[in-house]
Structure formats: C-alpha cells, structure tokens
Protein backbone atom coordinates (compact mmCIF):
# COMPACT_ATOMS: atom_id res chain seq x y z
CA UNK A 1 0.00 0.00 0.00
CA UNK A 2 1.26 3.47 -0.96
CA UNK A 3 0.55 5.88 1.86
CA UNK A 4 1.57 9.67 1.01
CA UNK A 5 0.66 12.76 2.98
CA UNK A 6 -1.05 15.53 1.05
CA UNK A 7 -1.73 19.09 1.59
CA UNK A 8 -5.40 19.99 0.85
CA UNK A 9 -7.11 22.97 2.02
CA UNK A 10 -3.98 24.55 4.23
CA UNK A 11 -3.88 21.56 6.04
CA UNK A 12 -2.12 17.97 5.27
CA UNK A 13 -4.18 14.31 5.11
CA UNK A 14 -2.70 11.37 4.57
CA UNK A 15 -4.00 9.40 1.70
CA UNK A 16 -3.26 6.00 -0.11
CA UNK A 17 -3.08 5.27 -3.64
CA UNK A 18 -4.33 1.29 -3.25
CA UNK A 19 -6.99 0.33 -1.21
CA UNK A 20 -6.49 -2.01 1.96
CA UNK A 21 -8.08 -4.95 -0.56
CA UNK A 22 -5.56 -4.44 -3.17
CA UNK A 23 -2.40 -7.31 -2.88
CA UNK A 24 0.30 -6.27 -0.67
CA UNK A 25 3.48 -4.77 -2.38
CA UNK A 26 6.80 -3.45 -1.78
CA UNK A 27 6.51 -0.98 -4.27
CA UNK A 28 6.99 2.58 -3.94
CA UNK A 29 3.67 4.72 -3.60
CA UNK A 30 2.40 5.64 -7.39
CA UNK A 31 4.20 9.21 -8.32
CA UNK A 32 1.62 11.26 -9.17
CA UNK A 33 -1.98 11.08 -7.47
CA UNK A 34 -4.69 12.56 -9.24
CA UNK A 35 -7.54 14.76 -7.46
CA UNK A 36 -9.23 11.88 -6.97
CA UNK A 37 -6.77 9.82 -4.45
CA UNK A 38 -8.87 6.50 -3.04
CA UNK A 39 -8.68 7.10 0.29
CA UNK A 40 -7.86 9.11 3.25
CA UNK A 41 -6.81 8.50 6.88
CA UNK A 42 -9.61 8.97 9.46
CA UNK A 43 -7.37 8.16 12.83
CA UNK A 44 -9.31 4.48 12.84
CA UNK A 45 -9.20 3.33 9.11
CA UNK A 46 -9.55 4.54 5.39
CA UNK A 47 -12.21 6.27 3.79
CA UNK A 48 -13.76 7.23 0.67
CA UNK A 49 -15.12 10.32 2.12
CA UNK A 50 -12.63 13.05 2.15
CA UNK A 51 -14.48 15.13 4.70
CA UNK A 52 -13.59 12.56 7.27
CA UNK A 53 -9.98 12.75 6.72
CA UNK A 54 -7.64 13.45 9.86
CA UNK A 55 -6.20 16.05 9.23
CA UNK A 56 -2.68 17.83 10.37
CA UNK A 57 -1.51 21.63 11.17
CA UNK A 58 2.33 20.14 9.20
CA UNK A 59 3.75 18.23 6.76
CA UNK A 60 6.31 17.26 9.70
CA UNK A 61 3.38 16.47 12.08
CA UNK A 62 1.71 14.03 9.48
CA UNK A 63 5.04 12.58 8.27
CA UNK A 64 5.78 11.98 11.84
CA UNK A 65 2.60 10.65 12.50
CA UNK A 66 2.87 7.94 9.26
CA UNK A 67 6.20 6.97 11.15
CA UNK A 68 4.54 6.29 14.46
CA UNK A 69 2.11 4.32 12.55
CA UNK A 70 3.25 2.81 9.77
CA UNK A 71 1.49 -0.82 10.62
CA UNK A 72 -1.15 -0.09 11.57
CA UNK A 73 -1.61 2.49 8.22
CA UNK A 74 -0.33 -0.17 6.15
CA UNK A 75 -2.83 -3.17 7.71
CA UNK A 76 0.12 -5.33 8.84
C-alpha cells in the first residue's frame, strides 16, 4: 500500500493510492496522485469520504505521525 501525505485545504491528510483490498506490495507509492486519491486517513481506518480525513496543522506532524504508525496504516 502506498501511503503519502497531502496538503489539501492549508492543512495535510494522509491518503493512499491502493486500497487495503488491493495485494500487498513493496513498491513505492504511485508518483503522481490525481484529485481523486482513493482514500484518506480517518485516525481508525480509510475512507472514501474526504471530509472525514484526519487532518494535520504540518507536513512534519503528518510525516511523523505515518512513522509512528506505519502498521497499523499499512494493515500489517
């Protein structure tokens, strides 16, 4: 799964470009996401609806918060 963190609005999401049912890869995330990224972060799982997407004041704070957890993000 390709987990990125985005800035949309003034504030950063963090956003996938695979859904949790795609096969597991080692891949780096896709490049480019278009507008219309599958999913975003909520704090408890992914989401179609961008509107419930956690959201972060930083790049540094949602970076460091992909770090902290990664696993759980990723569904291992």
């Amino acid at each position: 799964m390709g987990i990125q963190t985005l800035q949309r609005g003034g504030r950063y999401v963090i956003t996938s470009d695979r859904n949790l049912t795609d096969a597991l890869t080692s891949r780096a995330p896709k490049p480019k996401l278009s507008g219309d990224f599958r999913e975003v972060w909520t704090g408890e799982a992914w989401s179609l609806v961008q509107a419930d997407a956690m959201t972060f004041d930083t790049l540094d704070d949602a970076d460091e918060y992909v770090k902290a957890n990664y696993a759980r993000l990723s569904g291992q």
